[in-house]
Protein backbone atom coordinates (compact mmCIF):
# COMPACT_ATOMS: atom_id res chain seq x y z
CA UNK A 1 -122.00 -2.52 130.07
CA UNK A 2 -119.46 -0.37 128.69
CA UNK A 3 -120.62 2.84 130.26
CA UNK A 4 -120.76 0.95 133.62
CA UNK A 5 -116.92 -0.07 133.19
CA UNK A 6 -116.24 3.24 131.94
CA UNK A 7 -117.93 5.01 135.22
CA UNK A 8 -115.70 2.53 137.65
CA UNK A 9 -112.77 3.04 135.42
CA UNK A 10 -112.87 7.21 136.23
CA UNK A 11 -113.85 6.31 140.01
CA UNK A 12 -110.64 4.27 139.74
CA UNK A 13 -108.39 6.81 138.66
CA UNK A 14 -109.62 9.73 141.11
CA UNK A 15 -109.26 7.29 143.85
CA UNK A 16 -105.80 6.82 142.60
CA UNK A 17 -104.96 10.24 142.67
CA UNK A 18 -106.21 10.39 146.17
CA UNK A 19 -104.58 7.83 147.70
CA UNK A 20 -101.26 8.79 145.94
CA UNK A 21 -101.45 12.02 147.49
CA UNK A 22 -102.60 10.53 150.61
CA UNK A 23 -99.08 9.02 150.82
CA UNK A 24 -96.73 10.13 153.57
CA UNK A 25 -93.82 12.21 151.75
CA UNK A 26 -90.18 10.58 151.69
CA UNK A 27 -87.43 13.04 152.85
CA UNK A 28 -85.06 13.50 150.22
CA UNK A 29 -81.77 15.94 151.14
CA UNK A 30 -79.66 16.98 148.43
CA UNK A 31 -76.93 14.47 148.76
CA UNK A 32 -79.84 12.09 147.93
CA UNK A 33 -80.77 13.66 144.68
CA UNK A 34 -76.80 14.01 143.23
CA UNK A 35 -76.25 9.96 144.13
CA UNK A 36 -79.42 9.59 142.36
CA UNK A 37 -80.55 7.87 145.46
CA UNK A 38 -78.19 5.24 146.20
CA UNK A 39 -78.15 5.60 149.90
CA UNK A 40 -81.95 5.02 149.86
CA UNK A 41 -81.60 1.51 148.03
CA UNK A 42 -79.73 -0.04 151.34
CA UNK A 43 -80.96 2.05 153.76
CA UNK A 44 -84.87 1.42 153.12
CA UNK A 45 -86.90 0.06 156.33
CA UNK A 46 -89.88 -2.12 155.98
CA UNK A 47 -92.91 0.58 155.65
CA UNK A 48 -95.70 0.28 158.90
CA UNK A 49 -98.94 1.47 159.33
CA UNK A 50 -100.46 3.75 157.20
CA UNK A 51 -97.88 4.05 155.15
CA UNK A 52 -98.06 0.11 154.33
CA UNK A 53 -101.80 0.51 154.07
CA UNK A 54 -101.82 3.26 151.59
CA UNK A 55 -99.10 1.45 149.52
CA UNK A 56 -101.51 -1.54 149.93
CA UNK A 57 -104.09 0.62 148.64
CA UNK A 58 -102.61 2.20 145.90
CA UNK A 59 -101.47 -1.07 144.27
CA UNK A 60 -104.60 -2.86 144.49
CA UNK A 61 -106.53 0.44 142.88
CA UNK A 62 -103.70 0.29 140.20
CA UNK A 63 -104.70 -3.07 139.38
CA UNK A 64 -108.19 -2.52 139.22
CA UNK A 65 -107.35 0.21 136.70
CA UNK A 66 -105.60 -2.13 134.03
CA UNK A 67 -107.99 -4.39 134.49
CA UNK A 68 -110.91 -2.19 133.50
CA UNK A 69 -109.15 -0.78 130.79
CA UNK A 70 -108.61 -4.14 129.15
CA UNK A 71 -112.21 -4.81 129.89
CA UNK A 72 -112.76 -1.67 128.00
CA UNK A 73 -110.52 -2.57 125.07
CA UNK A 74 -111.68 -5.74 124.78
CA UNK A 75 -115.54 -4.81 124.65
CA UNK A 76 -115.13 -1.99 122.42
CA UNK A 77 -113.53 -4.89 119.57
CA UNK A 78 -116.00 -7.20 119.92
């Protein structure tokens, strides 16, 4: 059992890494990066399409990943 939830748990995090580099890129200037973002923070539209479906993605596969590990933590003390 634990080398089953081990095996998902690295699937997890190389589909993590995928879909986090799947991710459309944000365009950050340089005024952006001095105000430490700022102008982002009330400027931000509602994300669409694949965007919102990789975001989608990427927080259900981050979930998955905590949940495994505490599966793992758990049945490695007991």
């Amino acid at each position: 059992m634990q080398s089953l939830l081990t095996t998902f748990l690295i699937i997890d995090s190389i589909l993590i890494v995928i879909a986090t580099l799947m991710q459309p890129q944000k365009q950050q200037d340089a005024l952006s990066a001095l105000s430490g973002g700022a102008t982002d923070l009330f400027g931000k539209q509602k994300s669409r399409g694949f965007e919102a479906f990789m975001e989608k993605v990427t927080v259900v596969l981050g979930a998955l990943f905590f949940i495994l590990a505490i599966a793992l933590v758990y049945l490695s003390s007991h």
